[in-house]
Structure formats: C-alpha cells, structure tokens
PDB file of N, CA and C in Angstrom:
ATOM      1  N   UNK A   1       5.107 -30.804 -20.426  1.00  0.00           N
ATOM      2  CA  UNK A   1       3.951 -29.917 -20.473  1.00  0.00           C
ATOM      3  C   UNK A   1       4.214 -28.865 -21.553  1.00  0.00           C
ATOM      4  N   UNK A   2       3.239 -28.590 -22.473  1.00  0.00           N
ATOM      5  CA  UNK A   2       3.894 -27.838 -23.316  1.00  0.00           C
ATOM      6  C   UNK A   2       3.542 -26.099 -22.787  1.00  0.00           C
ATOM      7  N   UNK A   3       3.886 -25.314 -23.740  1.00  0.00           N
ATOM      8  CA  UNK A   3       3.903 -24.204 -23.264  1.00  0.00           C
ATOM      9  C   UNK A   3       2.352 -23.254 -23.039  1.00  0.00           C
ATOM     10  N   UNK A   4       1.418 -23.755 -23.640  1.00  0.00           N
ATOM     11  CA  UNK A   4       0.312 -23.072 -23.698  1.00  0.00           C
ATOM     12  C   UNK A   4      -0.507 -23.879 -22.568  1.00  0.00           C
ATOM     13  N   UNK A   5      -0.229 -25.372 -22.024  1.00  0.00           N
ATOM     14  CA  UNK A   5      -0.167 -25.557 -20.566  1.00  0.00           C
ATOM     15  C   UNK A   5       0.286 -24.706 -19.715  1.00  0.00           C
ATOM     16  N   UNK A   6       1.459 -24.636 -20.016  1.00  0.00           N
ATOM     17  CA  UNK A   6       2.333 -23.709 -18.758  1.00  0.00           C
ATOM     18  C   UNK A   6       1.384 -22.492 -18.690  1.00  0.00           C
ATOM     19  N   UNK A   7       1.299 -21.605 -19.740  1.00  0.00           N
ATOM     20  CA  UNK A   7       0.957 -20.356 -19.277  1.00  0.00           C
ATOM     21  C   UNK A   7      -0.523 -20.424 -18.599  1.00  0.00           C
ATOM     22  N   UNK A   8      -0.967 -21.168 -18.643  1.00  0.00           N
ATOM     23  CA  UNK A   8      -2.773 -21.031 -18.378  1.00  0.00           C
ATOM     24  C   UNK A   8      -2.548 -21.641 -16.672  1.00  0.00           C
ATOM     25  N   UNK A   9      -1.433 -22.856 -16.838  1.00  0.00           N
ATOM     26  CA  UNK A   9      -1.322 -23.020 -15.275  1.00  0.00           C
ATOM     27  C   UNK A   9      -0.601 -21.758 -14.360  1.00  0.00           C
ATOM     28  N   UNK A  10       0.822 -21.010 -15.133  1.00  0.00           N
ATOM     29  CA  UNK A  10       0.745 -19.817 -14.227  1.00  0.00           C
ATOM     30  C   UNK A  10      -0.353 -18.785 -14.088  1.00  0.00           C
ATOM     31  N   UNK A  11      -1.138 -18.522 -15.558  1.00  0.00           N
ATOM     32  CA  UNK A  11      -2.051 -17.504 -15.237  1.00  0.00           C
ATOM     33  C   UNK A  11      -3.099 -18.092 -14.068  1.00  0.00           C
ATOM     34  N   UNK A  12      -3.417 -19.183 -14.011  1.00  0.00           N
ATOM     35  CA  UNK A  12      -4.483 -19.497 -12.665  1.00  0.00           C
ATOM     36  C   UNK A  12      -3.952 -19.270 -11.534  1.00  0.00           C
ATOM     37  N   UNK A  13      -2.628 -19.960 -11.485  1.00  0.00           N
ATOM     38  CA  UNK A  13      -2.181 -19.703  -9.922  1.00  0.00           C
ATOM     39  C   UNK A  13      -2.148 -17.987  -9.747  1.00  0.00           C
ATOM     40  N   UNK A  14      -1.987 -17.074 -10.678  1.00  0.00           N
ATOM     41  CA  UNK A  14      -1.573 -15.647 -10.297  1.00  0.00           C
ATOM     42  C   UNK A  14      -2.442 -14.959 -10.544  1.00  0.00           C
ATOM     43  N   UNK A  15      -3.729 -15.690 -10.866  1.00  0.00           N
ATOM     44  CA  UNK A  15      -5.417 -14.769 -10.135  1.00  0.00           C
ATOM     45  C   UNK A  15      -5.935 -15.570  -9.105  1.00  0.00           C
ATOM     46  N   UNK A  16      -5.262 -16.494  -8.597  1.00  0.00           N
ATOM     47  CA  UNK A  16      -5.566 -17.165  -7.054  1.00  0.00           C
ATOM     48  C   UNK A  16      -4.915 -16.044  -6.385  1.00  0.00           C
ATOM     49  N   UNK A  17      -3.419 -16.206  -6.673  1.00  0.00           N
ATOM     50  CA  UNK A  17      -2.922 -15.300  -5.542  1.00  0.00           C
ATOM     51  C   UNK A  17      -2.847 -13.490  -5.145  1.00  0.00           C
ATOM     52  N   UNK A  18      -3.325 -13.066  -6.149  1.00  0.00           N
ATOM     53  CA  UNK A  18      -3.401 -12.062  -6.334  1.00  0.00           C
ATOM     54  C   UNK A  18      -4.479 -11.183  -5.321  1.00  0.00           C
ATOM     55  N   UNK A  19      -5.171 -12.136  -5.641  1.00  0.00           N
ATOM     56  CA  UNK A  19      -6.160 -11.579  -4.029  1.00  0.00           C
ATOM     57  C   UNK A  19      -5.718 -11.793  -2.744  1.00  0.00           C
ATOM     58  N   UNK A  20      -5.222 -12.579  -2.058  1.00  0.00           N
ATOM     59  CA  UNK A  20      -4.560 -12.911  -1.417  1.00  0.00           C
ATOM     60  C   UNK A  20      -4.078 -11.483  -0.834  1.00  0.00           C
ATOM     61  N   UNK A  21      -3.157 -11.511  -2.125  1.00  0.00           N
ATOM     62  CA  UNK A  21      -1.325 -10.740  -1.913  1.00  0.00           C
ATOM     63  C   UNK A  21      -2.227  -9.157  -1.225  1.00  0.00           C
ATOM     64  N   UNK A  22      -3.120  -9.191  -1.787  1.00  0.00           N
ATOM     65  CA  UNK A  22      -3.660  -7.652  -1.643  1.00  0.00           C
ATOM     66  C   UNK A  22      -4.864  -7.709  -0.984  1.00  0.00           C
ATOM     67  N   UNK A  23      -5.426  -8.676  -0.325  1.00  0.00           N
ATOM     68  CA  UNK A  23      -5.587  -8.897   0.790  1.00  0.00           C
ATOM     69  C   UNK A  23      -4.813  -8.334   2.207  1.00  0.00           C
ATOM     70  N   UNK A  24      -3.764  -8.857   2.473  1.00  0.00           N
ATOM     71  CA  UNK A  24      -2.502  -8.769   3.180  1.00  0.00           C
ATOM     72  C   UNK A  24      -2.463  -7.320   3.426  1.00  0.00           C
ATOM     73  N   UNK A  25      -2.010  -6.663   2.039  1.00  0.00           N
ATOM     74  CA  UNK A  25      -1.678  -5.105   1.989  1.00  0.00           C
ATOM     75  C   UNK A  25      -2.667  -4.219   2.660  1.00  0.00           C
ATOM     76  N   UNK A  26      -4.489  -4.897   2.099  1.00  0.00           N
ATOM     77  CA  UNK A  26      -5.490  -4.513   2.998  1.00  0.00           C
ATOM     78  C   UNK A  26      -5.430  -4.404   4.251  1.00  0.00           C
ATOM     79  N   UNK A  27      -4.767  -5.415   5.058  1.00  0.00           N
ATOM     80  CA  UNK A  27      -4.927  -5.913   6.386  1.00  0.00           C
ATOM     81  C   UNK A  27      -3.727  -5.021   7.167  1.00  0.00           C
ATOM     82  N   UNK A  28      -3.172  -5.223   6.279  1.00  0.00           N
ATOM     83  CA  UNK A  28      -1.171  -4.274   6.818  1.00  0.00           C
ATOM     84  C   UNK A  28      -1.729  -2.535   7.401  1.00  0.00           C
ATOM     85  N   UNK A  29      -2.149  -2.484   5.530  1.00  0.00           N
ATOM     86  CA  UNK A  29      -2.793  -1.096   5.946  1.00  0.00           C
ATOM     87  C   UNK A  29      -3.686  -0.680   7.212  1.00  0.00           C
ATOM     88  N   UNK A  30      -4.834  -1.389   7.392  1.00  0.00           N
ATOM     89  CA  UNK A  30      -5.520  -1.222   8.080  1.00  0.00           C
ATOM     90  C   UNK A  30      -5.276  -1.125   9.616  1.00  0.00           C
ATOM     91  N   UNK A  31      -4.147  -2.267   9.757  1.00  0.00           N
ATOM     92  CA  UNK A  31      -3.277  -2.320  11.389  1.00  0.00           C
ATOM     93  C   UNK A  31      -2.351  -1.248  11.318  1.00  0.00           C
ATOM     94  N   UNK A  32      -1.579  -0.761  10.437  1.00  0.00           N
ATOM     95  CA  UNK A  32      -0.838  -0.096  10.263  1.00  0.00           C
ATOM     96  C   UNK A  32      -0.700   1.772  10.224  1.00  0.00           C
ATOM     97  N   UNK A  33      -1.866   1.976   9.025  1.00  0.00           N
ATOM     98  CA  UNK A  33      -1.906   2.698   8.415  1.00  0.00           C
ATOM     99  C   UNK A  33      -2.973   3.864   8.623  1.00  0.00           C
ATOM    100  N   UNK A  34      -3.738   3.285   8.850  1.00  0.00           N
ATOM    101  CA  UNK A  34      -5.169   4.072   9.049  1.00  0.00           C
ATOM    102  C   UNK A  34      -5.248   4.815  10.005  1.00  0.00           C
ATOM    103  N   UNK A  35      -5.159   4.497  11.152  1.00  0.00           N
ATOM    104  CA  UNK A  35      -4.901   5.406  12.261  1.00  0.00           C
ATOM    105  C   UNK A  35      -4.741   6.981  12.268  1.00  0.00           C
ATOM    106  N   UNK A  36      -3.708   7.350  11.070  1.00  0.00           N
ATOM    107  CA  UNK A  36      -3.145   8.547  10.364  1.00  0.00           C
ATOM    108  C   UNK A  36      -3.592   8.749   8.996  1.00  0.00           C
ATOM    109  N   UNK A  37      -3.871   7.990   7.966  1.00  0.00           N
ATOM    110  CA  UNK A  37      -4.302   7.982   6.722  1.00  0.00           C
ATOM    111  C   UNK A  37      -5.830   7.868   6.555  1.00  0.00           C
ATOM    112  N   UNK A  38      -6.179   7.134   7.482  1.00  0.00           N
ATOM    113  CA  UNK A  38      -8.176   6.770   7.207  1.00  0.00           C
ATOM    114  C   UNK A  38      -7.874   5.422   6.867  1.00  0.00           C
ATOM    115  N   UNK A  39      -8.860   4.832   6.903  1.00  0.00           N
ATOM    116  CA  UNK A  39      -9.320   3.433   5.997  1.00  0.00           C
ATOM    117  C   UNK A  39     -10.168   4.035   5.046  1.00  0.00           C
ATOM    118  N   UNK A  40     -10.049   5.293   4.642  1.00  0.00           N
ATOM    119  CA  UNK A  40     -10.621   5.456   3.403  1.00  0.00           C
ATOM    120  C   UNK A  40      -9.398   6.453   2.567  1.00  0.00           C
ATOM    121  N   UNK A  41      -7.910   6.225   2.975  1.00  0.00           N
ATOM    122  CA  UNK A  41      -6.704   7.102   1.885  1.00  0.00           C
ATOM    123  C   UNK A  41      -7.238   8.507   2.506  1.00  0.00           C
ATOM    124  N   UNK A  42      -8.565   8.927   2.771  1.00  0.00           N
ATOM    125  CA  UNK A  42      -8.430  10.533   3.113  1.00  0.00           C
ATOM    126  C   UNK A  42      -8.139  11.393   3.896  1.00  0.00           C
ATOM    127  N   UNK A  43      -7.219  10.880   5.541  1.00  0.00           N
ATOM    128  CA  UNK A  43      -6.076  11.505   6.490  1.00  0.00           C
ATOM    129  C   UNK A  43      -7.098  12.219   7.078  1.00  0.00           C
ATOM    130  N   UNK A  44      -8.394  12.031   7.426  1.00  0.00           N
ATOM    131  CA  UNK A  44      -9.269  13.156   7.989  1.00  0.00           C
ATOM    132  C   UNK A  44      -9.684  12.282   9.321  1.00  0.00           C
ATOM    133  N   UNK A  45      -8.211  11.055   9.603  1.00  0.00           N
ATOM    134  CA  UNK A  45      -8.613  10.882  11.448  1.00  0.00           C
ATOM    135  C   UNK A  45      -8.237  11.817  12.294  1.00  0.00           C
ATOM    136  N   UNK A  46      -8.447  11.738  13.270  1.00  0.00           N
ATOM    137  CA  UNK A  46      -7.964  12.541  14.754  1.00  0.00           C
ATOM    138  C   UNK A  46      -6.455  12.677  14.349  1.00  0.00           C
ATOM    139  N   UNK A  47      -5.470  11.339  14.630  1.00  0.00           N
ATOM    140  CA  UNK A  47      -4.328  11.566  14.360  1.00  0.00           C
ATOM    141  C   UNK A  47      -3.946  12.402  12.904  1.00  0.00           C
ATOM    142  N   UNK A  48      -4.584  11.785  11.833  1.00  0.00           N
ATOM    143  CA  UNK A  48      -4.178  12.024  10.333  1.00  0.00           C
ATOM    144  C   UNK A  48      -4.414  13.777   9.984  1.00  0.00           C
ATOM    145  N   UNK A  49      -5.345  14.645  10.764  1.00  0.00           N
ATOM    146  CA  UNK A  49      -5.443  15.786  11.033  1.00  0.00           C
ATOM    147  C   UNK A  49      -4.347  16.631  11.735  1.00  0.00           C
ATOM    148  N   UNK A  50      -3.683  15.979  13.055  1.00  0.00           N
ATOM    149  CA  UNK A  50      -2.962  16.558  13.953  1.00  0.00           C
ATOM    150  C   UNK A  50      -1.585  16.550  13.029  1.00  0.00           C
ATOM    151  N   UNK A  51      -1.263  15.452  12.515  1.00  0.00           N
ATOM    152  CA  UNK A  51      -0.011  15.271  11.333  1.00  0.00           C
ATOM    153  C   UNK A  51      -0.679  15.382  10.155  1.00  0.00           C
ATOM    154  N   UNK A  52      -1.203  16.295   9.993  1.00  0.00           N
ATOM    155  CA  UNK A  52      -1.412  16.433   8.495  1.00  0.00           C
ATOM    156  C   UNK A  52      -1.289  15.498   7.353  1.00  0.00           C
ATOM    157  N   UNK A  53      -1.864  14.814   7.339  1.00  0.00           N
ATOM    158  CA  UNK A  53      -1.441  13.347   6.676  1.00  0.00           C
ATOM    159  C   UNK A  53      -2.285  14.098   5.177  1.00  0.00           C
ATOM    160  N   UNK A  54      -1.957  12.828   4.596  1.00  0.00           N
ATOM    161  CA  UNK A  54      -2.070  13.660   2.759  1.00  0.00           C
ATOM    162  C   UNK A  54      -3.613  12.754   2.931  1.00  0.00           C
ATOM    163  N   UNK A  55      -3.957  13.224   1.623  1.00  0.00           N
ATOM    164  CA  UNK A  55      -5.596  12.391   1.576  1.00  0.00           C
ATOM    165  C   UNK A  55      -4.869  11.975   0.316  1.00  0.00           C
ATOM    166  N   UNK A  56      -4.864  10.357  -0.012  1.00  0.00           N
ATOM    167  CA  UNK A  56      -4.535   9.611  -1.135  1.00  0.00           C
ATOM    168  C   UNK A  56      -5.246   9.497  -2.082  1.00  0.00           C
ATOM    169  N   UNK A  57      -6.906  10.389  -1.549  1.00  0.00           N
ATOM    170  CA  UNK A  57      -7.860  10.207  -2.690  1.00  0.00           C
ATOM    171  C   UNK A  57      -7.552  11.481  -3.962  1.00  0.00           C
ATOM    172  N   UNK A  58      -6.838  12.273  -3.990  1.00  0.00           N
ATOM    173  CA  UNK A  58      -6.885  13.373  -4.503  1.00  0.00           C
ATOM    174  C   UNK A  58      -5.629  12.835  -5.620  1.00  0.00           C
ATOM    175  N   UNK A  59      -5.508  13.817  -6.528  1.00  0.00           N
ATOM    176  CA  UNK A  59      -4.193  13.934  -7.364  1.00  0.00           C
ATOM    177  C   UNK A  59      -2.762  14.181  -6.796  1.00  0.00           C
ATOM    178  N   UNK A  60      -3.391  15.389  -6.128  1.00  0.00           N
ATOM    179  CA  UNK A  60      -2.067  16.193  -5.030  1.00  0.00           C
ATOM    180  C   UNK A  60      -1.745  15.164  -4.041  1.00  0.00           C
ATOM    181  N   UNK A  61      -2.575  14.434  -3.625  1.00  0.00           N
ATOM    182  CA  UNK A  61      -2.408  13.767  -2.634  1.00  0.00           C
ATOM    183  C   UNK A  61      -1.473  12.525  -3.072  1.00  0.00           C
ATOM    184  N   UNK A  62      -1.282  12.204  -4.248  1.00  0.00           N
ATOM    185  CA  UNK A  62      -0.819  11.124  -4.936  1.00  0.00           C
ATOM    186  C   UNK A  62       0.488  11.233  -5.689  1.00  0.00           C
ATOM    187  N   UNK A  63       0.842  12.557  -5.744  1.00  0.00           N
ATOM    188  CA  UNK A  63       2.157  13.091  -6.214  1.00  0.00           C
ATOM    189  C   UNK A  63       3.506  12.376  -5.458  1.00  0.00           C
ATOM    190  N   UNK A  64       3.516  11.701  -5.588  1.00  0.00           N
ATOM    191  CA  UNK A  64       4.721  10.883  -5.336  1.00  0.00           C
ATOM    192  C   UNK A  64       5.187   9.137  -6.444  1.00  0.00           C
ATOM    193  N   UNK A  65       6.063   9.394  -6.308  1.00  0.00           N
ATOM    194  CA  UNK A  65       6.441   7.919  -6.747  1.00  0.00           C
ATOM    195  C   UNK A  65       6.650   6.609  -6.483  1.00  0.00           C
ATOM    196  N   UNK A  66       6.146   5.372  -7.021  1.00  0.00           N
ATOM    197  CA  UNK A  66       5.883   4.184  -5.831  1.00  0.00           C
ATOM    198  C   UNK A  66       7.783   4.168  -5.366  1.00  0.00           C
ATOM    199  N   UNK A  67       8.936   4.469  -5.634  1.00  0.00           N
ATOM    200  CA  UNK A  67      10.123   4.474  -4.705  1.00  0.00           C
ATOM    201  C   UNK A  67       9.561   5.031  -3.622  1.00  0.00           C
ATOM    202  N   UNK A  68       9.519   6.349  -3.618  1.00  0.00           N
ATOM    203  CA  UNK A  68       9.381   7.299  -2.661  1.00  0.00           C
ATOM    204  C   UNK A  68       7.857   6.706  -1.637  1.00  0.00           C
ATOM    205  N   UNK A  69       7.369   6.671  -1.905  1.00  0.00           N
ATOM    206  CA  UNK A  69       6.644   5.323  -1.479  1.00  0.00           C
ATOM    207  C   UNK A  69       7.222   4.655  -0.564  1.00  0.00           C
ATOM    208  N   UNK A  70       7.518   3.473  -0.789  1.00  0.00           N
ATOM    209  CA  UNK A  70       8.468   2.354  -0.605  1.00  0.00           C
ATOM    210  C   UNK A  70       9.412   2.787   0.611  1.00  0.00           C
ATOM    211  N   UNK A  71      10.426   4.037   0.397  1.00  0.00           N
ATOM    212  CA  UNK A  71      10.919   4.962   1.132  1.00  0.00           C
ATOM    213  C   UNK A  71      10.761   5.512   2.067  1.00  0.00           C
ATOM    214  N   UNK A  72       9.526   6.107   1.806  1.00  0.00           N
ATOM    215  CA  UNK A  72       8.841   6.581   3.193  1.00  0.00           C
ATOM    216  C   UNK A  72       8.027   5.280   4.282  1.00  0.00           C
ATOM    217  N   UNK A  73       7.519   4.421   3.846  1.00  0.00           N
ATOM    218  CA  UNK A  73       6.975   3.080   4.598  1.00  0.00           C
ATOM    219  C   UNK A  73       8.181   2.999   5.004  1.00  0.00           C
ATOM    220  N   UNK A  74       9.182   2.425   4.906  1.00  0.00           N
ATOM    221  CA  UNK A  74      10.592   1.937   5.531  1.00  0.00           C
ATOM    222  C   UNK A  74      11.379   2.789   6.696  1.00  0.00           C
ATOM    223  N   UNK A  75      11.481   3.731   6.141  1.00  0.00           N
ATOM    224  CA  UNK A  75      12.596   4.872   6.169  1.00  0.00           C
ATOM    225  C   UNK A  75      11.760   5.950   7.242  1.00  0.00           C
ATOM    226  N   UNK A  76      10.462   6.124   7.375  1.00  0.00           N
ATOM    227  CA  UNK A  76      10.010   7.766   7.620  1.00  0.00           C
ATOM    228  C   UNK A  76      10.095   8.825   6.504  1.00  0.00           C
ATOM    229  N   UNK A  77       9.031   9.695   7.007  1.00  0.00           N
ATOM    230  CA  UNK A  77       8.883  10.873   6.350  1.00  0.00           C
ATOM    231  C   UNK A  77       8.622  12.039   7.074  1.00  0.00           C
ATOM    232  N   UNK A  78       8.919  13.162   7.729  1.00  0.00           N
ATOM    233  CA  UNK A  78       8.183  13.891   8.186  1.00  0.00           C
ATOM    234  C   UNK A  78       7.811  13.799   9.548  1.00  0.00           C
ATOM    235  N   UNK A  79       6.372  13.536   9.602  1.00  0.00           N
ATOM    236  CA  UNK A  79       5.836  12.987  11.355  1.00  0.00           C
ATOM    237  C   UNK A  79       5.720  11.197  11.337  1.00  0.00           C
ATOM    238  N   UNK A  80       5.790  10.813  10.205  1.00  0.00           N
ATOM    239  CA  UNK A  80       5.646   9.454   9.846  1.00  0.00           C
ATOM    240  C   UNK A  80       6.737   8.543   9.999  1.00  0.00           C
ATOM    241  N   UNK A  81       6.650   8.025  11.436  1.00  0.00           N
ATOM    242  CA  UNK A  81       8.164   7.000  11.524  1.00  0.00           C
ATOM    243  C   UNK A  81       8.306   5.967  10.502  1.00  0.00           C
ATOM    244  N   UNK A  82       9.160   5.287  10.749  1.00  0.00           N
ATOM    245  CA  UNK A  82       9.499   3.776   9.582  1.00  0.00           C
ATOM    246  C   UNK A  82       9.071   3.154   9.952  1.00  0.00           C
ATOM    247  N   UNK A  83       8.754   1.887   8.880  1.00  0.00           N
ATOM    248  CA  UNK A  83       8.554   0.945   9.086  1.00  0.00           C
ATOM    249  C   UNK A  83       9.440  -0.845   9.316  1.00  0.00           C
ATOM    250  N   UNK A  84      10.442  -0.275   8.506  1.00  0.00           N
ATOM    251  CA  UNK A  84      11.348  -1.349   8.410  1.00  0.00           C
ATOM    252  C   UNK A  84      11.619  -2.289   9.022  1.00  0.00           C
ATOM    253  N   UNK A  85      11.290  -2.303  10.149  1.00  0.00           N
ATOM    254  CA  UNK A  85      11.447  -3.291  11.708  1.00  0.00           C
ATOM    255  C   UNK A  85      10.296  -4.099  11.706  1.00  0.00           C
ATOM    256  N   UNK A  86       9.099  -3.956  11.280  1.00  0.00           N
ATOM    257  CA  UNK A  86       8.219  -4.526  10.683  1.00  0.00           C
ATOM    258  C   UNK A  86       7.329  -5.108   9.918  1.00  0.00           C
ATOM    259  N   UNK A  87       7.928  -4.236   8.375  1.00  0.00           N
ATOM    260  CA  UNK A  87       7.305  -4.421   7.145  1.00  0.00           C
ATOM    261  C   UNK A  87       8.727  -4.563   5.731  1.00  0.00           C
ATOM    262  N   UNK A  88       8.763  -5.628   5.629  1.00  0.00           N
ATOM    263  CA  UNK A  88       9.548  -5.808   4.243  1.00  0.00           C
ATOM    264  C   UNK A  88       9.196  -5.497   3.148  1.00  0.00           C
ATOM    265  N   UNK A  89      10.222  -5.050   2.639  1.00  0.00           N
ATOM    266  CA  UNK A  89       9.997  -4.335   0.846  1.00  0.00           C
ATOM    267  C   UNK A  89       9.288  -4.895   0.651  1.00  0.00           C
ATOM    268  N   UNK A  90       8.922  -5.988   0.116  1.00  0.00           N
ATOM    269  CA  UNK A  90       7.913  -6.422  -0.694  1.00  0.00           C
ATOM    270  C   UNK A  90       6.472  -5.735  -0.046  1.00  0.00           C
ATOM    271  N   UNK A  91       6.357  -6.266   1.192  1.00  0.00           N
ATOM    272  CA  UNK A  91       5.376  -5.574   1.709  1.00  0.00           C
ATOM    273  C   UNK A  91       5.027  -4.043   1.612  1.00  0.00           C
ATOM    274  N   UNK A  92       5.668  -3.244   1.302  1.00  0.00           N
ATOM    275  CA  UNK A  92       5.823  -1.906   1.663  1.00  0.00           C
ATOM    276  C   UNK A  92       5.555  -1.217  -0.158  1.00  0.00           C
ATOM    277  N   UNK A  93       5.921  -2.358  -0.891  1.00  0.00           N
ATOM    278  CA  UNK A  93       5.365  -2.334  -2.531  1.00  0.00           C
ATOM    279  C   UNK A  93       3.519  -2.767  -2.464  1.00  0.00           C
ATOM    280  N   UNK A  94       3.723  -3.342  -1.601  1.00  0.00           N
ATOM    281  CA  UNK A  94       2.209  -4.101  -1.783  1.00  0.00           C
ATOM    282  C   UNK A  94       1.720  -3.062  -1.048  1.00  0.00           C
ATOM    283  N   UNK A  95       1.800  -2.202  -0.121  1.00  0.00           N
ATOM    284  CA  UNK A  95       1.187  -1.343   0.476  1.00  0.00           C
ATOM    285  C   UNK A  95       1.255  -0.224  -0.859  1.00  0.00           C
ATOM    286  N   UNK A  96       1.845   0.163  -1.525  1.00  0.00           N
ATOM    287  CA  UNK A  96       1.945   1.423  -2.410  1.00  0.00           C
ATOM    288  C   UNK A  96       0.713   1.063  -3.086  1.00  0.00           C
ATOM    289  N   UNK A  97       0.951  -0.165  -4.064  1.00  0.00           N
ATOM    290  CA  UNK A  97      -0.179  -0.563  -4.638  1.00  0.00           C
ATOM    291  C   UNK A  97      -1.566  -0.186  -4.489  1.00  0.00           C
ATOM    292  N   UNK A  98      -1.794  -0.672  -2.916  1.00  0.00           N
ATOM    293  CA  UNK A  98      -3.065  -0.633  -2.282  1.00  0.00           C
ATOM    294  C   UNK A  98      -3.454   0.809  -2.177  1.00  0.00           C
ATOM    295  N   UNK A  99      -2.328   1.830  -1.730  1.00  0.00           N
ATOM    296  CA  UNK A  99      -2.918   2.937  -1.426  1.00  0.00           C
ATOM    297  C   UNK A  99      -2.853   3.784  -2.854  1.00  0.00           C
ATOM    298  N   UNK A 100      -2.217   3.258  -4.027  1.00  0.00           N
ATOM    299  CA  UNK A 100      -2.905   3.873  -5.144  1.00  0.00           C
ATOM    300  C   UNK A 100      -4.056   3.738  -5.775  1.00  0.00           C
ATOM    301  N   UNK A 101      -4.926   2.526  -5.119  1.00  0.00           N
ATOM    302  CA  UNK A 101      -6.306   2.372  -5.652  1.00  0.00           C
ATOM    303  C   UNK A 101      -7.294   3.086  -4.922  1.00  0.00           C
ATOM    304  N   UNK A 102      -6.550   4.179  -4.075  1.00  0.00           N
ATOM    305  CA  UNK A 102      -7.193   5.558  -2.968  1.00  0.00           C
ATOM    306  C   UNK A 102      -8.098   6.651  -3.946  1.00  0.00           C
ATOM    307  N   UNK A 103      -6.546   6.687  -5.262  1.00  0.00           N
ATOM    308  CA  UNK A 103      -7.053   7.888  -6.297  1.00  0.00           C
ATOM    309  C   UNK A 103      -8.411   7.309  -7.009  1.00  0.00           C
ATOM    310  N   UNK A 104      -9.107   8.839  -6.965  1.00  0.00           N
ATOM    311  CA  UNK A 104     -10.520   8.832  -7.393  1.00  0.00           C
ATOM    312  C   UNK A 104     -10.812   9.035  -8.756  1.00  0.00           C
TER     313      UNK A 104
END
C-alpha cells in the first residue's frame, strides 16, 4: 500500500473515531461530573454551589493546565475526591479535552 493510501486510510479511521472517543468523555462527564460542574461547565448545581465548583465557561475558570487537570480527575482537589479507581488516564485526558470546549 503505498503511502498516500496509508495516510487517507488512517485519516478516515481517526474522524470515525474521534467522535466516538468524545462521545465517551461526554457520557463520563455527564455520570461523573455534572452533578458538581453542570452539564453546562458552569458549577451553578445545588452541589457545584455548596463546593464552589469553578464555572469552566469563563477564562478564570479555565486557568489551569490539562496536567493539573488530569491530576485533579485522578488524585482530588480540594472538595473534589479522585477518580482513579474508576477513570484511567487516558480517560481523565479525554475528560480535560471535553471540559475545555466549556470556554466561551
């Protein structure tokens, strides 16, 4: 197969999966996340009020780095337990992702 095969067959498979992948992160988030954050990034639930949760739609709200990110999903932050027992790095990248498409 030559090479300008190859690339057109990886580029298809990796706008198949791409929705998918962030799909998932959608779904993670949503079981996961929202509760305290919103299903809309802006922390203005019942819980996301009582813990002060950041609103992801803002700049300020976004001041962090996808590590620290990554870090806090796993690890805890604050009032925010870990995740690690449930969500693998990769996952916890795919969640950063998702909640940077919060900023407005």
């Amino acid at each position: 197969m030559n090479w300008k095969l190859q690339a057109s067959v990886l580029s298809a498979a990796l706008l198949i999966a791409a929705p998918a992948a962030f799909g998932d992160a959608a779904e993670l988030y949503g079981k996961s996340c929202a509760s305290c954050h919103g299903k809309d990034g802006k922390g203005d639930s019942v819980m996301g009020k009582k813990s002060k949760a950041r609103d992801y739609t803002t700049a300020e709200g976004q001041k962090w780095t996808d590590e620290e990110g990554v870090k806090a999903i796993l690890e805890g932050k604050e009032k925010m337990k870990g995740y690690k027992e449930k969500v693998t790095e990769a996952e916890a990248k795919e969640l950063v992702a998702y909640i940077r498409k919060f900023k407005k």
